[in-house]
Protein backbone atom coordinates (compact mmCIF):
# COMPACT_ATOMS: atom_id res chain seq x y z
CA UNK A 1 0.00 0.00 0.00
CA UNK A 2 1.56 3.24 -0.90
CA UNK A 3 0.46 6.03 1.13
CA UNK A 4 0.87 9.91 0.28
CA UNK A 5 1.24 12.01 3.58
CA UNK A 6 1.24 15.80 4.01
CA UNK A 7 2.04 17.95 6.60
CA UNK A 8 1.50 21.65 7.33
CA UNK A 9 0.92 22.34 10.94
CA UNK A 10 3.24 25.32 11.60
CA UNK A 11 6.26 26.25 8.89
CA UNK A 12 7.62 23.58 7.27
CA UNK A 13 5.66 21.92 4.21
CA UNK A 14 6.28 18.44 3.96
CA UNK A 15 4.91 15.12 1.96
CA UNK A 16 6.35 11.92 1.64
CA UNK A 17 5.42 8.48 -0.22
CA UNK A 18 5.49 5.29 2.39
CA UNK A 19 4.90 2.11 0.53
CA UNK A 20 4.17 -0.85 3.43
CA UNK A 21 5.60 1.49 6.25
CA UNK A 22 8.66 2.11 4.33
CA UNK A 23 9.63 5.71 3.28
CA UNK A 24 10.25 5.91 -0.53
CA UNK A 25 10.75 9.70 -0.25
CA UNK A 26 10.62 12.77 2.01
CA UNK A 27 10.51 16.64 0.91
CA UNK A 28 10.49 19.37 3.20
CA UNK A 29 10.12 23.12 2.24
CA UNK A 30 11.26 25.32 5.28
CA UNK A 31 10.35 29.05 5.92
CA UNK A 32 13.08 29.91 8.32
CA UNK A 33 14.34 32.67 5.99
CA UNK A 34 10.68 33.90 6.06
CA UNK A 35 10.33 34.24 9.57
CA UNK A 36 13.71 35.39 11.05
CA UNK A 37 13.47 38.62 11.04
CA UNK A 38 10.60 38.34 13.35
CA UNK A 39 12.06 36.08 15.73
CA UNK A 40 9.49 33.24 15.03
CA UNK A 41 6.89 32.36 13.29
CA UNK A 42 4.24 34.48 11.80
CA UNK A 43 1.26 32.58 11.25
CA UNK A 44 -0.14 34.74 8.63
CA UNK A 45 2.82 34.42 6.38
CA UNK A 46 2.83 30.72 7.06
CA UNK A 47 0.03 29.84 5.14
CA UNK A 48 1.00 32.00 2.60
CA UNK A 49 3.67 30.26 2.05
CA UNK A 50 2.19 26.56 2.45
CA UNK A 51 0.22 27.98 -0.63
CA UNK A 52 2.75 28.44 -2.50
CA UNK A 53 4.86 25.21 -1.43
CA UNK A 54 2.21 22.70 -1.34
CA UNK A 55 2.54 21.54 -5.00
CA UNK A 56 5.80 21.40 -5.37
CA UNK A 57 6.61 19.57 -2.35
CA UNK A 58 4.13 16.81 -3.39
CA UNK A 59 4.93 17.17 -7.06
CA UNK A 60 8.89 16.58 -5.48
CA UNK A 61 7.36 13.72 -3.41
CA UNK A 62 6.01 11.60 -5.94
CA UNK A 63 8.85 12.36 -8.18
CA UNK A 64 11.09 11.08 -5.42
CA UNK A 65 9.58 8.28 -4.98
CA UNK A 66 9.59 7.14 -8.30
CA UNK A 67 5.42 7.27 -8.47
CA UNK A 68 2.63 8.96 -9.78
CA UNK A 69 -0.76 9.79 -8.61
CA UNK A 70 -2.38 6.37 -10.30
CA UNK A 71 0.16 4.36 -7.66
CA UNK A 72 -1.22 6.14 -4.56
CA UNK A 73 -3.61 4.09 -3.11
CA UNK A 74 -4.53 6.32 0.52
CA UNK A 75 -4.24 10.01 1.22
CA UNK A 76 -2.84 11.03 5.25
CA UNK A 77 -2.62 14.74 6.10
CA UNK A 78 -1.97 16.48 9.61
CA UNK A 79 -5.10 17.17 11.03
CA UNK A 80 -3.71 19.17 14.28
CA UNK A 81 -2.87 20.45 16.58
CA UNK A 82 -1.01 23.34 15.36
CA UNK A 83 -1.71 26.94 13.48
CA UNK A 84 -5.34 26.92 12.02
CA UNK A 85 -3.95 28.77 9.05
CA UNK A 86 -1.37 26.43 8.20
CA UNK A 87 -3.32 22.94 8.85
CA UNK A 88 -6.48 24.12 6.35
CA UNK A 89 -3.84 24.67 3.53
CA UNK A 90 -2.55 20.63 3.70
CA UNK A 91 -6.09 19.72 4.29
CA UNK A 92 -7.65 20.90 2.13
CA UNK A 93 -5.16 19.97 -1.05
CA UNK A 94 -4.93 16.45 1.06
CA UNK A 95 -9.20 16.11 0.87
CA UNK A 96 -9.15 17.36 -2.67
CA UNK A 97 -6.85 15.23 -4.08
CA UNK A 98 -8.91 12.35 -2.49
CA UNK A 99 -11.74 13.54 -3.43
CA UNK A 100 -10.60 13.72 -6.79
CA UNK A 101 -8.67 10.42 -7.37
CA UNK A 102 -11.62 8.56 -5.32
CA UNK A 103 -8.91 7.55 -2.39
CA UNK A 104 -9.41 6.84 1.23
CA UNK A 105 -8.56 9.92 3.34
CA UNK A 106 -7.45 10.20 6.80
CA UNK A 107 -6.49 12.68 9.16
CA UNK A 108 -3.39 12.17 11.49
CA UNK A 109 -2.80 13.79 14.72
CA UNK A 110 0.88 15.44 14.84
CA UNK A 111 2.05 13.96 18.12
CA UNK A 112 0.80 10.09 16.96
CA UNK A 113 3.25 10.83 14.23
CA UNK A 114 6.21 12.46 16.17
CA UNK A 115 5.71 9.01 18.93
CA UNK A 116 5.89 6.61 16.12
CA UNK A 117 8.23 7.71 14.20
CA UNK A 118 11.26 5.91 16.01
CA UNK A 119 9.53 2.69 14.08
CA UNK A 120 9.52 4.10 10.75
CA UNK A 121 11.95 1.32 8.27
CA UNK A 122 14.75 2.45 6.03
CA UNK A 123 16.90 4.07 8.32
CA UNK A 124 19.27 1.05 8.93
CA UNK A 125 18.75 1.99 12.58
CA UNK A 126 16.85 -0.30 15.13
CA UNK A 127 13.52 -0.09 15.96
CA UNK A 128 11.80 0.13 19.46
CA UNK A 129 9.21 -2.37 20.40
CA UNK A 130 6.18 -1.34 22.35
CA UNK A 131 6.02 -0.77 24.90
CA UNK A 132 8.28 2.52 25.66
CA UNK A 133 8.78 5.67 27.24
CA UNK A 134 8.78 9.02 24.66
CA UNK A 135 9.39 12.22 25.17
CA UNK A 136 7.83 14.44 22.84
CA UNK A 137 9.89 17.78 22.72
CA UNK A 138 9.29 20.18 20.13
CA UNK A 139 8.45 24.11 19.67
CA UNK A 140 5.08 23.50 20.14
CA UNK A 141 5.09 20.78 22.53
CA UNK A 142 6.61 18.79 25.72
CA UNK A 143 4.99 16.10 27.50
CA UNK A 144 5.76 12.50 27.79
CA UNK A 145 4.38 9.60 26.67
CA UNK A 146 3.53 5.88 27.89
CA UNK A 147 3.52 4.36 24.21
CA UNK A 148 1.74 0.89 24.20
CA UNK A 149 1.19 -0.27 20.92
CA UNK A 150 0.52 1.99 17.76
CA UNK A 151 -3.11 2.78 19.20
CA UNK A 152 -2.85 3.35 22.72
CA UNK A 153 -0.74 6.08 23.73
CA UNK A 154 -1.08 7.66 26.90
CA UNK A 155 0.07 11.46 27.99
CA UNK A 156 1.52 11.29 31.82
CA UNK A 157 2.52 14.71 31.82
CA UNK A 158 3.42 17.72 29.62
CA UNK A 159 4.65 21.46 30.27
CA UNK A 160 2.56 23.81 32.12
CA UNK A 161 3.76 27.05 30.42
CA UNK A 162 6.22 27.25 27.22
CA UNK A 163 7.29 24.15 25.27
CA UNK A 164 11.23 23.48 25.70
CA UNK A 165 11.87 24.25 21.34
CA UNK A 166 9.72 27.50 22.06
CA UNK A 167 12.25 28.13 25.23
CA UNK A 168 15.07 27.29 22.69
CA UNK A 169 13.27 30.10 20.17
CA UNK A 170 13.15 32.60 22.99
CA UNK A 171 16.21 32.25 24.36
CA UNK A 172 18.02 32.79 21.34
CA UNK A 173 16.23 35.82 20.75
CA UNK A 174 17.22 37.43 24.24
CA UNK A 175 20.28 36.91 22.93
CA UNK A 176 20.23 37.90 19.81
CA UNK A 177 21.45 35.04 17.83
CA UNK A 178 18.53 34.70 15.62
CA UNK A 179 15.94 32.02 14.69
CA UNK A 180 15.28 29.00 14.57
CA UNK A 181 17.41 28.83 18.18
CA UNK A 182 17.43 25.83 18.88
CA UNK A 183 20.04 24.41 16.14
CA UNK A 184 22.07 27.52 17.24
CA UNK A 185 22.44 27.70 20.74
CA UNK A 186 23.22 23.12 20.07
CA UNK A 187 26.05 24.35 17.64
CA UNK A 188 27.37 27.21 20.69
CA UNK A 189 26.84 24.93 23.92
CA UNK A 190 28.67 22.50 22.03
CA UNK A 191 31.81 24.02 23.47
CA UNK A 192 34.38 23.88 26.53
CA UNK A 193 34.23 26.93 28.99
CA UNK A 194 32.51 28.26 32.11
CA UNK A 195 28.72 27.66 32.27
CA UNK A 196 25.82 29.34 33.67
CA UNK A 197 23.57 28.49 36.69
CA UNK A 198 20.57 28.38 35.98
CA UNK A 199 17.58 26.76 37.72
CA UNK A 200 15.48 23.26 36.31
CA UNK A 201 11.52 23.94 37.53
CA UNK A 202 9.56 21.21 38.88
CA UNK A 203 13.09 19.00 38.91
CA UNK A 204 12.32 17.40 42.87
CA UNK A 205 8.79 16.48 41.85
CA UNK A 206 8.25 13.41 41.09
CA UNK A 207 5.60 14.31 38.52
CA UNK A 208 6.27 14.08 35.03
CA UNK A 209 5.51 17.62 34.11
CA UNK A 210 7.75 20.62 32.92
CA UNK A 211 7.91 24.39 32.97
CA UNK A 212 10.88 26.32 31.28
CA UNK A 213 9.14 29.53 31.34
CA UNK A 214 10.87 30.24 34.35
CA UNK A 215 14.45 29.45 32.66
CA UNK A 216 13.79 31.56 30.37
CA UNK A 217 13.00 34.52 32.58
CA UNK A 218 16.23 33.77 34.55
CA UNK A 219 18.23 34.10 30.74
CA UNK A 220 16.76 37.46 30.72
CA UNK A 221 17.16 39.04 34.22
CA UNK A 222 21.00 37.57 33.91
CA UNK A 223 21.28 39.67 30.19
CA UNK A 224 19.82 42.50 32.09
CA UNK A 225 22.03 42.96 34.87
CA UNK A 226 25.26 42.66 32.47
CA UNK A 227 26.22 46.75 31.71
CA UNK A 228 25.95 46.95 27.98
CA UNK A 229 24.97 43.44 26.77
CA UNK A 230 26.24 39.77 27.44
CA UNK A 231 30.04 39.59 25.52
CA UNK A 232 30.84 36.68 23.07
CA UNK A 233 32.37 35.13 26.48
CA UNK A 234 29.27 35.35 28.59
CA UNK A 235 26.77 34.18 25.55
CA UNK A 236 28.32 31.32 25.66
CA UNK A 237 28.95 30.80 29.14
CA UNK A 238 24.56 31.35 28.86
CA UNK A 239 24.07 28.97 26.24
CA UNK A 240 25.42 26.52 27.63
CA UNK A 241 24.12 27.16 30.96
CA UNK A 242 20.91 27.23 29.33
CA UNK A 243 21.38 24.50 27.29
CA UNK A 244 22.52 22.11 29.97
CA UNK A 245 19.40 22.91 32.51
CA UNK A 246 16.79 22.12 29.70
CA UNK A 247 18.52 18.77 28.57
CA UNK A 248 19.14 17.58 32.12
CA UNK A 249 15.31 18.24 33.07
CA UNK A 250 13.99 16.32 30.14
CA UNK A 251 16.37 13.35 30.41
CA UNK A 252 15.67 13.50 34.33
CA UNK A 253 11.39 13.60 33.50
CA UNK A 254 11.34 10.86 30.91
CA UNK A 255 13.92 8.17 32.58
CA UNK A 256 11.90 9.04 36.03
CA UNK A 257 9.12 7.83 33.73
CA UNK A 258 10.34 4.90 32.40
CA UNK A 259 11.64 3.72 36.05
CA UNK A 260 8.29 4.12 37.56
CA UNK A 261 5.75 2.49 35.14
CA UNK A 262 9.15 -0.20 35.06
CA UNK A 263 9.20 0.21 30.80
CA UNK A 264 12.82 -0.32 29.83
CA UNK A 265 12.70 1.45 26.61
CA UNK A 266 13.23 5.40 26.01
CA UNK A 267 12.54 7.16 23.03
CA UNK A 268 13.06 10.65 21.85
CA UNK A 269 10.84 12.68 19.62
CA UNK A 270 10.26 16.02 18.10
CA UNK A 271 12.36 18.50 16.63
CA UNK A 272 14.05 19.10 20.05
CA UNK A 273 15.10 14.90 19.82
CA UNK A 274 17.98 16.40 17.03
CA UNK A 275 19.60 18.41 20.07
CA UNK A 276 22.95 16.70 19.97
CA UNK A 277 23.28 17.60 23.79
CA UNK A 278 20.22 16.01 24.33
CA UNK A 279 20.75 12.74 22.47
CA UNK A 280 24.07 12.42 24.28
CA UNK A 281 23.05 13.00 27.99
CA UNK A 282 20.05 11.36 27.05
CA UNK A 283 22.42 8.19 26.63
CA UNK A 284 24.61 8.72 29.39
CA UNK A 285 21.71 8.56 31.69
CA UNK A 286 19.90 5.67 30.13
CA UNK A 287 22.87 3.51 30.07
CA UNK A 288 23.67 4.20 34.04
CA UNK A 289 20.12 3.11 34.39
CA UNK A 290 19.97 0.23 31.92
CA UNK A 291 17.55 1.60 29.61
CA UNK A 292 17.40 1.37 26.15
CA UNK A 293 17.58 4.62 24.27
CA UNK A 294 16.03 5.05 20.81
CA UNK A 295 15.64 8.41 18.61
CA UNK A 296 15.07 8.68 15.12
CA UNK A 297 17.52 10.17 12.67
CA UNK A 298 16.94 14.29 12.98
CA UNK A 299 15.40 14.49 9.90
CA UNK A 300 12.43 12.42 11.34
CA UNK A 301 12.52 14.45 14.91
CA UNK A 302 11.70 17.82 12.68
CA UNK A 303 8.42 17.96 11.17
CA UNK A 304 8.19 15.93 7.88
CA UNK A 305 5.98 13.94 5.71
CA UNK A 306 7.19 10.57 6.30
CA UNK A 307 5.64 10.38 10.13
CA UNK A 308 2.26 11.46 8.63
CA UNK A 309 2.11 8.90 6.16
CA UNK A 310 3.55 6.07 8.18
CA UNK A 311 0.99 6.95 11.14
CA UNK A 312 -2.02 6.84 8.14
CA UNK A 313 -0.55 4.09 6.79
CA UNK A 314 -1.35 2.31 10.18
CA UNK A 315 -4.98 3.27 10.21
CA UNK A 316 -5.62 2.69 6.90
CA UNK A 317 -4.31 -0.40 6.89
CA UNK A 318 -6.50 -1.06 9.68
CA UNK A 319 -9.32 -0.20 7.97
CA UNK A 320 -9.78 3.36 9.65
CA UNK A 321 -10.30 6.59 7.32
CA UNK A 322 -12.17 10.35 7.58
CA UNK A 323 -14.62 11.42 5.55
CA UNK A 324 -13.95 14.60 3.48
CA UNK A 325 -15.61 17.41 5.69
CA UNK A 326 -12.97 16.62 8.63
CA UNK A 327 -11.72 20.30 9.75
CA UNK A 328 -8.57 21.03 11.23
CA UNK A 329 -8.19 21.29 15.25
CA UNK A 330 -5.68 23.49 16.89
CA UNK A 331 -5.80 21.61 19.97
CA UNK A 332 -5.94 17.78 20.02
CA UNK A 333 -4.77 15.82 22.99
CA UNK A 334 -3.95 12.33 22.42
């Protein structure tokens, strides 16, 4: 079964082919040029540019794959949550299309795809077995995740206040690094030199929830009391101050997790899973607690086209699909 998926639920516009779980391609258009002069992104301009991406990302897809539209047999698009604006654009070309070519249609929620997409094939990496322990770290999104099989997946906490990639976003722009921040400030804290204090919310509680609003507010009363501005010396010295309190809270949160519910499996997720400080405490820890650590290649942590189709691929195959007058959701807690 080859399976068409789209995604469009904040800046990136993405569609891939998967053929029996197996990704035969995977095209992303990005907008950070669009939005970095604003410091994140502008919704409005967003769906502009989905507009104007859509069709050549899944005209790219198909090519890549070495298909056309008579070999697609199912249609998956991103549902939600995410930016209104930028959901009804891959929506709507994802219903028309199927409405069109007579295929089944389905709409995929965004965090089923980030959780599953450690088990996408192709990657010549191993693949988790259920059940695990994921955290789900992105710009729009922290929680984590008691994975059971590809249907029941159950939230045991998330953040209170600003997702940790949003905290990455900000951060950056106290500092005035630019955007997206969170690939930046990974490049600078991956450096030797004199770090930062700064404090991990919520880090004795033995809940699984997060809050990095408060790190963030501690970055900027630490820029503000520097005469003149933070020197090249002292950004870094805040990166990776910063950098180091984020990673050490989610590794703590999720292997906390694991321990308690005894799972032995860990998996990272989201666009915050390509953190290179973050994959390698994350296996630091895991291995002291003899845990199995699994993340996905980066280009599947970001938002892309392959998790969409693999996650519609599952509930197609299982005989699940939408009908066409499915609207997007903003909000939608697995």
């Amino acid at each position: 079964m080859k399976i068409l998926g789209i995604e469009s639920s904040c800046d990136d516009t993405a569609a891939s082919v998967v053929e029996d779980g197996r990704v035969l391609s995977d095209v992303i258009a990005g907008q950070a040029t669009v939005h970095s002069p604003y410091g994140g992104v502008v919704p409005e301009l967003a769906s502009r540019n989905h507009l104007l991406n859509i069709m050549p990302v899944v005209d790219k897809a198909l090519e890549d794959a070495g298909v056309n539209l008579d070999d697609i047999q199912g249609i998956a698009v991103t549902r939600g949550p995410g930016l209104v604006g930028s959901l009804v654009v891959g929506l709507q070309f994802a219903k028309t299309l199927a409405a069109a070519r007579n295929l089944p249609f389905v709409g995929v929620n965004h965090l089923r795809g980030h959780l599953l997409a450690a088990r996408i094939e192709g990657d010549n990496l191993p693949i988790p077995k259920f059940p695990y322990m994921a955290l789900l770290a992105s710009g729009g999104h922290t929680g984590i995740y008691l994975v059971e099989n590809e249907v029941d997946i159950t939230c045991l906490g998330q953040t209170r206040d600003d997702a940790a990639g949003e905290a990455f976003d900000k951060v950056a722009r106290l500092l005035g690094l630019g955007y997206p921040g969170g690939p930046l400030i990974d490049r600078m804290a991956d450096s030797q030199g004199p770090k930062e204090q700064f404090p991990q919310s919520l880090r004795q509680r033995k809940s699984f929830e997060f809050s990095f609003s408060g790190i963030k507010t501690s970055v900027a009363q630490r820029v503000a009391q520097i005469p003149g501005g933070p020197d090249p010396d002292q950004v870094l010295a805040i990166v990776r101050g910063f950098q180091q309190a984020v990673v050490e809270i989610l590794v703590r949160k999720v292997t906390l997790a694991a321990r308690s519910k005894q799972i032995s499996t860990v998996v990272l997720s989201g666009g915050v899973a390509a953190n290179k400080g973050l994959r390698k405490h994350a296996r630091e820890v895991c291995d002291l607690n003899d845990l199995e650590l699994f993340a996905p290649p980066p280009k599947r942590c970001t938002d892309n086209g392959s998790m969409i189709a693999y996650a519609g691929y599952l509930a197609l195959q299982a005989g699940l699909s939408d009908s066409l007058d499915l609207s997007p959701l903003s909000g939608w807690p697995l």
